[in-house]
N, C-alpha and C. Protein backbone atom coordinates (compact mmCIF):
# COMPACT_ATOMS: atom_id res chain seq x y z
N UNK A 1 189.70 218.06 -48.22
CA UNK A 1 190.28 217.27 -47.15
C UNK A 1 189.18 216.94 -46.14
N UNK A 2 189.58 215.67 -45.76
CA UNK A 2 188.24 215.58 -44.28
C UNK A 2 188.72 215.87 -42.93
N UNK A 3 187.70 215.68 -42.11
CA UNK A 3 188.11 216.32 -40.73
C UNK A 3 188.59 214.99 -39.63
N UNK A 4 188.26 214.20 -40.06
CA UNK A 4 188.13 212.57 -39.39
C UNK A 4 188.12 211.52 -39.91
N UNK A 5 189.10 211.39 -40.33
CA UNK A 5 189.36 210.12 -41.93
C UNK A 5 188.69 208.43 -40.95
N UNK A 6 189.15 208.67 -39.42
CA UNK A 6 188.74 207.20 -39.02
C UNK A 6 187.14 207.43 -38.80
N UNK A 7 186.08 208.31 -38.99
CA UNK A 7 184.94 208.41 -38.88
C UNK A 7 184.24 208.31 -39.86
N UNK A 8 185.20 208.29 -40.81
CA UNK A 8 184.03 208.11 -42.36
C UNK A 8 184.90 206.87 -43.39
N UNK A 9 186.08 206.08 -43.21
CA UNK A 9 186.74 204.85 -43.85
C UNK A 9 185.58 203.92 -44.19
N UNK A 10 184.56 203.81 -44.15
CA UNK A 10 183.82 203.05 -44.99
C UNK A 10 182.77 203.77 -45.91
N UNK A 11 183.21 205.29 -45.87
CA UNK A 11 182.73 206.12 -47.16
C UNK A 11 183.74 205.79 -48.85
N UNK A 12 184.84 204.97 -48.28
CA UNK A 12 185.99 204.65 -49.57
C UNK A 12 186.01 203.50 -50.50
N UNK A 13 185.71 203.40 -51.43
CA UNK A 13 185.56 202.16 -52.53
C UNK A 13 186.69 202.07 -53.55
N UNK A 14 187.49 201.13 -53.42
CA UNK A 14 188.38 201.34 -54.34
C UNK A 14 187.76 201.61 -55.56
N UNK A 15 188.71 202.51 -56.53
CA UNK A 15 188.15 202.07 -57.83
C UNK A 15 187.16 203.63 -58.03
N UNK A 16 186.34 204.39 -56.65
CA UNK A 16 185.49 204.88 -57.07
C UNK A 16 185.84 206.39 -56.48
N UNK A 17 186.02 206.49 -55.15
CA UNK A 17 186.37 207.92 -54.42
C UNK A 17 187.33 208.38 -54.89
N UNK A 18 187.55 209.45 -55.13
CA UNK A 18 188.85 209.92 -55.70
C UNK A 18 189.55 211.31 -55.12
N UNK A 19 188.84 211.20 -53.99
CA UNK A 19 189.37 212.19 -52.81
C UNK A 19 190.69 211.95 -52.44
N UNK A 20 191.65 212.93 -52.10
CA UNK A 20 192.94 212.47 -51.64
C UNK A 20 192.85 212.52 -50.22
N UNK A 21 193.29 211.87 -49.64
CA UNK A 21 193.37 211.95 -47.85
C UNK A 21 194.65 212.20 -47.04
N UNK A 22 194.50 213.11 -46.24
CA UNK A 22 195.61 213.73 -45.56
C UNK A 22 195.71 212.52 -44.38
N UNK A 23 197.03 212.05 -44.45
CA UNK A 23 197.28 210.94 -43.05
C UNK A 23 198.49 211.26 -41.71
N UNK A 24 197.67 211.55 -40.75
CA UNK A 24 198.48 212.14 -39.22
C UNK A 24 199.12 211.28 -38.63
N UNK A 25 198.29 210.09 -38.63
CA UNK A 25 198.48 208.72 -37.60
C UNK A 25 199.10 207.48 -38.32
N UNK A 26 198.94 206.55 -37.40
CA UNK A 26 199.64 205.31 -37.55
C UNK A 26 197.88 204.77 -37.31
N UNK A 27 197.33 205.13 -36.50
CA UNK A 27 195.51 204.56 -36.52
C UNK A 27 194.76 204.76 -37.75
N UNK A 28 195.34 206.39 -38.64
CA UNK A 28 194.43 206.25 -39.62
C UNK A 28 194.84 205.55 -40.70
N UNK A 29 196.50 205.16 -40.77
CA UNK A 29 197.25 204.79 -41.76
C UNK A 29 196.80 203.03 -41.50
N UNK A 30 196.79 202.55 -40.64
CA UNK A 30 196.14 201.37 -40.37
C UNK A 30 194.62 201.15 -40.63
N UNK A 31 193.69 201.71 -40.22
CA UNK A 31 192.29 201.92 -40.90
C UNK A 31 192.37 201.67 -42.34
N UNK A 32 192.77 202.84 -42.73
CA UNK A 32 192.53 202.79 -44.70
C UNK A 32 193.55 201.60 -45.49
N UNK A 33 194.82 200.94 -45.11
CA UNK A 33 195.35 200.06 -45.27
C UNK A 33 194.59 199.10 -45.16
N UNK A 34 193.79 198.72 -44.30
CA UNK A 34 193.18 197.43 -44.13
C UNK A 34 191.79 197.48 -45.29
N UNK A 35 191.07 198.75 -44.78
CA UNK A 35 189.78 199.17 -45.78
C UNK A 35 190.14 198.86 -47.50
N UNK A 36 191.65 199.23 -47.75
CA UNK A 36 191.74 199.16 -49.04
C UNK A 36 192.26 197.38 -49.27
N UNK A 37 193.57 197.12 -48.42
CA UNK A 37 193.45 195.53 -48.92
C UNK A 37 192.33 194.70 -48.61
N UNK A 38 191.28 195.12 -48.03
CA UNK A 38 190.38 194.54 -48.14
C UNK A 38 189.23 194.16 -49.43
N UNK A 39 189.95 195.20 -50.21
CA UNK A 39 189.02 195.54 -51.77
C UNK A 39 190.22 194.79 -53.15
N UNK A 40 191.42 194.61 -52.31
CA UNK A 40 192.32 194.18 -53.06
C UNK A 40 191.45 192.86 -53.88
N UNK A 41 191.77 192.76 -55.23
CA UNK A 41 191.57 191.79 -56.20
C UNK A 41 192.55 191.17 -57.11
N UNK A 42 193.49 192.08 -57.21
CA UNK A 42 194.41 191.18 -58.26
C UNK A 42 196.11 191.60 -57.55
N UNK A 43 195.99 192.50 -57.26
CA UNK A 43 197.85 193.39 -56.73
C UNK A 43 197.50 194.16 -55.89
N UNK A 44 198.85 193.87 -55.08
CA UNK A 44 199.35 194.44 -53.96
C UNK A 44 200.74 194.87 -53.68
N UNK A 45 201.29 195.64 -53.82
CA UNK A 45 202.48 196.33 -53.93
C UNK A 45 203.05 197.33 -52.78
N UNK A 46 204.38 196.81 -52.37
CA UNK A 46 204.21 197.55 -50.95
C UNK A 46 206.01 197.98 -51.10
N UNK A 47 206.65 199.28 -50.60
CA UNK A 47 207.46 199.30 -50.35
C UNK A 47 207.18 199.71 -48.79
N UNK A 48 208.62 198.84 -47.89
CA UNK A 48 208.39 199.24 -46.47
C UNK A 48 209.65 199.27 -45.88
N UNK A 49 209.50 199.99 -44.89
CA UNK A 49 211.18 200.34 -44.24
C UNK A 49 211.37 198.87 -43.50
N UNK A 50 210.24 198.16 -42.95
CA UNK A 50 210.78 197.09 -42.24
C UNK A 50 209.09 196.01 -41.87
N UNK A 51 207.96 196.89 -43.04
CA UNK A 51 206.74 195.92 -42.88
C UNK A 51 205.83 196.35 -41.86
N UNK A 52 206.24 197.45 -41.46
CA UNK A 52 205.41 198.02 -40.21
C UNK A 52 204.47 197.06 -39.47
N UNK A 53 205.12 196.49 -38.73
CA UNK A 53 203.98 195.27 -37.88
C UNK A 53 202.72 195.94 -37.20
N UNK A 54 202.39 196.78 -36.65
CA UNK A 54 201.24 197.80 -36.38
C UNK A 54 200.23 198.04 -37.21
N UNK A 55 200.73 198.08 -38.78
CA UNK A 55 200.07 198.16 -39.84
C UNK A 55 199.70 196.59 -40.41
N UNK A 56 200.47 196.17 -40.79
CA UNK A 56 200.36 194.75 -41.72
C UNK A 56 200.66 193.39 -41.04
N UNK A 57 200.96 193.36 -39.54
CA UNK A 57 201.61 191.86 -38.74
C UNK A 57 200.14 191.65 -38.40
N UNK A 58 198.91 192.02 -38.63
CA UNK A 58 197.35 191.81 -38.42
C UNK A 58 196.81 190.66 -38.77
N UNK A 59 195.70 190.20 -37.87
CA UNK A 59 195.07 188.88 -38.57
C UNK A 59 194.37 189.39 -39.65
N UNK A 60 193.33 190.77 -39.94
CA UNK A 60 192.62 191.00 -40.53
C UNK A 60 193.75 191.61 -42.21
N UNK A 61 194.61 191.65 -41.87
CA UNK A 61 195.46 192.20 -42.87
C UNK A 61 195.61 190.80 -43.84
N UNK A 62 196.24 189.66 -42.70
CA UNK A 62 196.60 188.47 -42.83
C UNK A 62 194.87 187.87 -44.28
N UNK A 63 194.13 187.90 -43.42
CA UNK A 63 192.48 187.76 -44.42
C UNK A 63 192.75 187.94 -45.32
N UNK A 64 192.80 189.48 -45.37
CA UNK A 64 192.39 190.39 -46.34
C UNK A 64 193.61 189.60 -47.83
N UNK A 65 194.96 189.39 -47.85
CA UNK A 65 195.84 188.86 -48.14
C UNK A 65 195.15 187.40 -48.88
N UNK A 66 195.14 186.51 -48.05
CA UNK A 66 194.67 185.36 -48.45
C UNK A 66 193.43 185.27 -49.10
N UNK A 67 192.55 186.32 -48.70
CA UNK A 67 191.61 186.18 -49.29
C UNK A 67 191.53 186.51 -50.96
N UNK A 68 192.51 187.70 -50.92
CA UNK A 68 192.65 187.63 -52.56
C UNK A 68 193.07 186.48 -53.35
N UNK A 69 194.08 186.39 -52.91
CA UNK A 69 195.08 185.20 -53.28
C UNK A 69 194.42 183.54 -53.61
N UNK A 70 193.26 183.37 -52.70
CA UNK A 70 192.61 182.15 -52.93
C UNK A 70 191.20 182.97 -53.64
N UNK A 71 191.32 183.82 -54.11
CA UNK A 71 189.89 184.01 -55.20
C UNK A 71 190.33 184.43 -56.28
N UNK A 72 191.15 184.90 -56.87
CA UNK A 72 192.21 185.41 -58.12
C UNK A 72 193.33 184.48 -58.16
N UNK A 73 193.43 183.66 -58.83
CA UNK A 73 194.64 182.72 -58.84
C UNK A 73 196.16 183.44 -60.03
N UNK A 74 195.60 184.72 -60.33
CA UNK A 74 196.67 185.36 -61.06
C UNK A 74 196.99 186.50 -59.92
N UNK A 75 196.76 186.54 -58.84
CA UNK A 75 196.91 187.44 -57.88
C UNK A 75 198.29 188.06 -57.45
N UNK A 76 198.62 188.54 -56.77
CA UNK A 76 199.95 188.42 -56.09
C UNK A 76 200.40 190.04 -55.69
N UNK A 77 201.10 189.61 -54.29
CA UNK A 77 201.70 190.38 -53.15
C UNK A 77 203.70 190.39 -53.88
N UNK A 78 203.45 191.71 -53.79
CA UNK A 78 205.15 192.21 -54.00
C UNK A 78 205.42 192.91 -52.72
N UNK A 79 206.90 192.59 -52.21
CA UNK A 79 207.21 193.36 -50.89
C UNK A 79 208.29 193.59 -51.26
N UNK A 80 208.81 195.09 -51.21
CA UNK A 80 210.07 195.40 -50.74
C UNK A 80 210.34 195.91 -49.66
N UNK A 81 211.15 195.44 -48.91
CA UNK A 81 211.59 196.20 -47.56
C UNK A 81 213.24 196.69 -47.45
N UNK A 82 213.15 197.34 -46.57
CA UNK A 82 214.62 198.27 -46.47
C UNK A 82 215.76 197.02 -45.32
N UNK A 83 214.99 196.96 -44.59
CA UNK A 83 215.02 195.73 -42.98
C UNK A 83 214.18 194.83 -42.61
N UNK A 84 214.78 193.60 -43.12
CA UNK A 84 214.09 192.75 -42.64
C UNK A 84 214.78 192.07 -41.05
N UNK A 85 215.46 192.43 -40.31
CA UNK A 85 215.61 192.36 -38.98
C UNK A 85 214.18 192.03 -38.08
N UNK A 86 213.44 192.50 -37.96
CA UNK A 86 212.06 192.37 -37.12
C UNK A 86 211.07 191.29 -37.60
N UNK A 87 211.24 191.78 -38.87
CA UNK A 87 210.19 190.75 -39.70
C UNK A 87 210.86 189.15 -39.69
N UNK A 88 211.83 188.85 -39.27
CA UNK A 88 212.16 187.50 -38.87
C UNK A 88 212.40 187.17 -37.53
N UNK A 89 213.23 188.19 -36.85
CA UNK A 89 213.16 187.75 -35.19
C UNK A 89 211.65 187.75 -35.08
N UNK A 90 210.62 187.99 -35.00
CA UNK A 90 209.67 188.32 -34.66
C UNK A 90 208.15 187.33 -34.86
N UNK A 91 208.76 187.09 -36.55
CA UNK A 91 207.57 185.92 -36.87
C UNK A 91 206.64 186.60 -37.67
N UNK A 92 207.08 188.03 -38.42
CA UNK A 92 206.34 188.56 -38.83
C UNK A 92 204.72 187.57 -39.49
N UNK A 93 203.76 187.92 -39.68
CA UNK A 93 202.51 187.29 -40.20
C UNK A 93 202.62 187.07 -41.58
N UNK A 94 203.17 188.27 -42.26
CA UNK A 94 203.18 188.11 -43.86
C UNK A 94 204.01 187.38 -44.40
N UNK A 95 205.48 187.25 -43.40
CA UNK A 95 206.14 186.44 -43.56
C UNK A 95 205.82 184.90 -43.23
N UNK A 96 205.32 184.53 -42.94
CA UNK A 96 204.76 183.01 -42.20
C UNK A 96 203.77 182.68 -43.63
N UNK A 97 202.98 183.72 -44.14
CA UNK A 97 202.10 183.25 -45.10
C UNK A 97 203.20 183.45 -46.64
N UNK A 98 204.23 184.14 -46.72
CA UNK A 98 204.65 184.20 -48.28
C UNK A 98 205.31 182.95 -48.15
N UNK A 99 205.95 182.54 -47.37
CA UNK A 99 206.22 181.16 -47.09
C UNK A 99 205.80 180.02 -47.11
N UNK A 100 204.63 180.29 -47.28
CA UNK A 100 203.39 178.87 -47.91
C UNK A 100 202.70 179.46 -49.33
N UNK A 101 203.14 180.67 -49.77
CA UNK A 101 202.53 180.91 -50.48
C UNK A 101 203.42 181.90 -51.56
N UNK A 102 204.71 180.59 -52.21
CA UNK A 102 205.41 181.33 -52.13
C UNK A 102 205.43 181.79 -54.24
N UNK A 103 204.22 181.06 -54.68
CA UNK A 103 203.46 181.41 -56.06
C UNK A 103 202.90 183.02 -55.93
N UNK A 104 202.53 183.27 -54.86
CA UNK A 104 201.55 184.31 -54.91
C UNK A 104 202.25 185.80 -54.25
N UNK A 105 203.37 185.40 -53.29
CA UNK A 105 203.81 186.34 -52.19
C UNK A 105 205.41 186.19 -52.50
N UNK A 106 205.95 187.50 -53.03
CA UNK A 106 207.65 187.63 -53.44
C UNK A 106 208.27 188.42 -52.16
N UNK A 107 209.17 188.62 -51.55
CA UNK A 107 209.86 189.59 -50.47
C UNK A 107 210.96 189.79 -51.28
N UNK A 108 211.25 191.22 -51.36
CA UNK A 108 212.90 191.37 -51.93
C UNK A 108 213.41 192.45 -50.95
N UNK A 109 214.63 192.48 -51.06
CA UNK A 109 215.49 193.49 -50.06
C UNK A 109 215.46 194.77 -50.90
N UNK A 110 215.49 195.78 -50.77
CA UNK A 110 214.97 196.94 -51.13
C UNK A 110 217.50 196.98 -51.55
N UNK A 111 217.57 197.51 -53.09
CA UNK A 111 218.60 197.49 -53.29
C UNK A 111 219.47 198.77 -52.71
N UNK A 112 221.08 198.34 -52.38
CA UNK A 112 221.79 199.23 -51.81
C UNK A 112 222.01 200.64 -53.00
N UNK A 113 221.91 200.91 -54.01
CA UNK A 113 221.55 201.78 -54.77
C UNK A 113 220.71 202.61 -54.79
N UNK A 114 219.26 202.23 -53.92
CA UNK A 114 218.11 202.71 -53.57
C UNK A 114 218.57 203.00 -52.02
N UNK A 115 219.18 203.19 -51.50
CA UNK A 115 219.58 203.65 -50.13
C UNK A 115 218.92 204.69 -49.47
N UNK A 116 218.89 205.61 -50.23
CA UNK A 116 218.44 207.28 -50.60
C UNK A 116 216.94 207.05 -50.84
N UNK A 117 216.05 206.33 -51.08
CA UNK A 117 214.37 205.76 -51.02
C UNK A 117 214.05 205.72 -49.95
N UNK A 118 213.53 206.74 -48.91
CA UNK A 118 212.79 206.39 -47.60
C UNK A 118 211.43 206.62 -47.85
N UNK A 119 210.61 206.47 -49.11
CA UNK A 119 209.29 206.62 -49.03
C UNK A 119 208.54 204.90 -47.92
N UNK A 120 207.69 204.68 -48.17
CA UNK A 120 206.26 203.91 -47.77
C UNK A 120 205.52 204.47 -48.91
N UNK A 121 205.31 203.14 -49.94
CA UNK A 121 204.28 202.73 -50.66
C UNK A 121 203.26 201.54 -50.25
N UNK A 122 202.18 201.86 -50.63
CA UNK A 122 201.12 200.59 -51.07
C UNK A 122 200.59 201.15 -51.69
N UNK A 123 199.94 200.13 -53.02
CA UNK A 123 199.53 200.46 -54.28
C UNK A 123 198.61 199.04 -54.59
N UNK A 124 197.05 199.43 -54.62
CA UNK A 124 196.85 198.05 -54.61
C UNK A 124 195.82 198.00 -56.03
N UNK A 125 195.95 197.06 -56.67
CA UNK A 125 194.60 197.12 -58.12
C UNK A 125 195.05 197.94 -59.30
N UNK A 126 196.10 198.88 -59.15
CA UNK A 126 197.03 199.65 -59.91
C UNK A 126 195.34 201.14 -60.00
N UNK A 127 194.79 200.99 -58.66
CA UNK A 127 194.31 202.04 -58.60
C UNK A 127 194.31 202.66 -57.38
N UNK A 128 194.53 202.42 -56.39
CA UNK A 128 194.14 202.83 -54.80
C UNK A 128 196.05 203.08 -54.26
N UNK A 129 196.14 203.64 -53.75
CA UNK A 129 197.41 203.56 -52.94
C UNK A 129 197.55 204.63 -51.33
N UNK A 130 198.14 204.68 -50.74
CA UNK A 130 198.65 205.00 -49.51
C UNK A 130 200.04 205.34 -49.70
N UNK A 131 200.81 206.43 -49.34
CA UNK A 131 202.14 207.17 -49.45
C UNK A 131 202.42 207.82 -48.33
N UNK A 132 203.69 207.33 -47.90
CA UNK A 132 204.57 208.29 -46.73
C UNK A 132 205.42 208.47 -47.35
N UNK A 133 205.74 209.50 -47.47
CA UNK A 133 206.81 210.19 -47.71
C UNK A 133 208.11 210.14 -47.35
N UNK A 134 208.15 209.75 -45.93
CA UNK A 134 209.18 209.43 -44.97
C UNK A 134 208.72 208.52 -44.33
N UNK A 135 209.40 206.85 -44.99
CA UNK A 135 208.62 205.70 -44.30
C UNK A 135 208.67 205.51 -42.71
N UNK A 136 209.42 205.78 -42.14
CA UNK A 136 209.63 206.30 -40.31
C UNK A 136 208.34 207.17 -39.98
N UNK A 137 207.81 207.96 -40.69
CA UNK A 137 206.79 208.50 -40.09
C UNK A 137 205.24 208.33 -40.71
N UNK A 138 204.16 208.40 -39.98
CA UNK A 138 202.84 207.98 -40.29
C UNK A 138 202.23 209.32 -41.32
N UNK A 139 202.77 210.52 -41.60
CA UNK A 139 201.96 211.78 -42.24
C UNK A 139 202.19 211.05 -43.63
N UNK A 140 201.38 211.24 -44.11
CA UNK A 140 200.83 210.73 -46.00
C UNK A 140 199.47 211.31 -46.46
N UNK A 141 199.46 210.45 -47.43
CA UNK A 141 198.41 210.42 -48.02
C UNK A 141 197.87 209.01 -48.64
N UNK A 142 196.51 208.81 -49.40
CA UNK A 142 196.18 207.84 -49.81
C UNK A 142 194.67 208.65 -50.38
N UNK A 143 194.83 207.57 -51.86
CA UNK A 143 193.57 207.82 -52.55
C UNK A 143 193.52 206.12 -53.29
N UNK A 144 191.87 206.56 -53.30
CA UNK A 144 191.11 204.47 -53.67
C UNK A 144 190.99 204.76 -54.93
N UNK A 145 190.99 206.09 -55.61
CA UNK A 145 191.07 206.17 -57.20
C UNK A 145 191.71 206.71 -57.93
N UNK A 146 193.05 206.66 -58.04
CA UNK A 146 193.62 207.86 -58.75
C UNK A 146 194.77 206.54 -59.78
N UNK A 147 194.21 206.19 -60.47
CA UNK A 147 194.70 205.07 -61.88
C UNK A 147 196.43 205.80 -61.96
N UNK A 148 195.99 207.72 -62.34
CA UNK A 148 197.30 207.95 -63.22
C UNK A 148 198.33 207.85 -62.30
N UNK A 149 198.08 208.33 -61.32
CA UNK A 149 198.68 208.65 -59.92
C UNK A 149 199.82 207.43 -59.53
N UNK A 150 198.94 206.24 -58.82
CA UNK A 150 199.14 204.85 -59.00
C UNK A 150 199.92 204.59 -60.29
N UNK A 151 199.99 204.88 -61.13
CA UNK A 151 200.21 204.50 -62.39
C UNK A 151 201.97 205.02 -62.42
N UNK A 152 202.16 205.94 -61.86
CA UNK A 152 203.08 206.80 -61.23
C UNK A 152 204.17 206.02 -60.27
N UNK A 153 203.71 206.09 -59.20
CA UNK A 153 204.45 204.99 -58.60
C UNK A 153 204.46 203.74 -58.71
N UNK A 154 203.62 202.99 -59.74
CA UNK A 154 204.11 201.92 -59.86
C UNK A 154 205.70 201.53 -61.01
N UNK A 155 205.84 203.03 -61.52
CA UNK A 155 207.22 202.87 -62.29
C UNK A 155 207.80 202.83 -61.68
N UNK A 156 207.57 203.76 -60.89
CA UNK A 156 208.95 203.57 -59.75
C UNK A 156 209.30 202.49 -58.55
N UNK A 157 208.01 201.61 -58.50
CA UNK A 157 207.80 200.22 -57.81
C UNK A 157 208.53 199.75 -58.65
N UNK A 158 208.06 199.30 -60.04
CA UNK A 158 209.07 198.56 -60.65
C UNK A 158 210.24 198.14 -61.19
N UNK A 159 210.30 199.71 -61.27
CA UNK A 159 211.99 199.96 -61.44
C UNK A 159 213.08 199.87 -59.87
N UNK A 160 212.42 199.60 -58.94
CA UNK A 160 213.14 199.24 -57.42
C UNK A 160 213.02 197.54 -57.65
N UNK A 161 211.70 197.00 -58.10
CA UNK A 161 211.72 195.53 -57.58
C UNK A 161 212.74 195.28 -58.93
N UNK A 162 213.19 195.43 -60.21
CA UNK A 162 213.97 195.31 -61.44
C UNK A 162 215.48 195.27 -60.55
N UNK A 163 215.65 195.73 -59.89
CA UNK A 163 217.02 196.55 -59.68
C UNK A 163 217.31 195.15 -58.40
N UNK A 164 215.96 194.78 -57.68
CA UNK A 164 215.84 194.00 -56.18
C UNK A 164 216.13 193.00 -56.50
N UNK A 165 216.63 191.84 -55.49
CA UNK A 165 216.71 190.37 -55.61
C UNK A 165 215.84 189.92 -54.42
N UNK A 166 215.57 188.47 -54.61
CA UNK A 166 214.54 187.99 -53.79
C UNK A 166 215.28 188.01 -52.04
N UNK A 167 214.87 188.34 -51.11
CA UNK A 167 215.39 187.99 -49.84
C UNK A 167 215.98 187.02 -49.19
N UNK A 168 216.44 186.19 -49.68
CA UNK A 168 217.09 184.73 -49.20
C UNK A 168 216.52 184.53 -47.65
N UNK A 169 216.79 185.63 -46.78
CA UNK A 169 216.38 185.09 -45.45
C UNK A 169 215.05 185.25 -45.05
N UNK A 170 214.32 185.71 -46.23
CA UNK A 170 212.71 186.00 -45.80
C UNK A 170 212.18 184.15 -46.60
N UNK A 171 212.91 184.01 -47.71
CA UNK A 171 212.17 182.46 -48.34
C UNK A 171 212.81 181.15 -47.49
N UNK A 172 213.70 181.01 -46.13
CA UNK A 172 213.85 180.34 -45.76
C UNK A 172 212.88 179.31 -45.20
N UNK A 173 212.28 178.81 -44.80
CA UNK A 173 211.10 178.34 -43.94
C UNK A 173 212.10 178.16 -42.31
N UNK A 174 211.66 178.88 -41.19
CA UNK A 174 211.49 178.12 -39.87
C UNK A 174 211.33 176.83 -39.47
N UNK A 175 212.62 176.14 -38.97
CA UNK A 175 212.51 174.73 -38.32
C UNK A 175 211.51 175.02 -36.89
């Protein structure tokens, strides 16, 4: 374990560290979120209680996003959320871009069957991911290399987005 995860986040390469990281904050959970979609290349996979705007309503998040997306044209952003309440009063960012980008960026409502799911996933490259346990709170973990791991929750990503339908009020566009 390290002593200061925000003092050493550019010691992490997706793909290569395979340290697991203990997460306290919402600062360090934001740090390594950005550090890792920043390495994003092909997927991005997110379950969220409501998109955590602190974490992901960012310009640099916003980049990091587009930037895959216009260099991998097989790319693409999956979102499930529990509440999308905020993420539309609000103007969420990710929402403004799956909305122009709506080849590359899916939103689904996290299904009433899955009720009982309060994790926080991101899973990005089907190697790097970030986990709360209890999406309300910032304590997790996250590792930039763990394939089987990742490999792990992405069944269970997919078997939530299988079960999900697309958000109707997230693909609307704003007059």
């Amino acid at each position: 374990m390290m002593n200061n995860i925000l003092d050493r986040d550019d010691d992490f390469t997706l793909g290569e560290n395979r340290e697991v990281l203990e997460l306290s904050s919402r600062e360090e959970h934001r740090t390594l979120a950005l550090h890792m979609l920043n390495q994003a290349q092909h997927s991005i996979d997110i379950i969220s209680r409501n998109l955590d705007p602190t974490v992901f309503d960012r310009p640099a998040v916003i980049e990091a996003i587009r930037h895959m997306v216009k260099n991998q044209k097989r790319s693409r952003l999956r979102i499930i959320i529990r509440d999308n309440t905020a993420l539309i009063k609000d103007g969420h960012q990710i929402l403004l871009l799956a909305q122009r980008l709506t080849s590359y960026i899916q939103i689904h409502k996290l299904p009433r069957s899955y009720n009982n799911f309060n994790e926080a996933l991101l899973l990005v490259d089907g190697t790097g991911y970030i986990r709360q346990p209890q999406s309300d709170l910032y304590a997790g973990n996250a590792c930039f290399n763990a394939p089987g791991q990742v490999g792990d929750y992405q069944s269970k990503f997919q078997e939530i987005w299988d079960a999900s339908q697309p958000d109707p009020e997230c693909r609307r566009l704003s007059l």
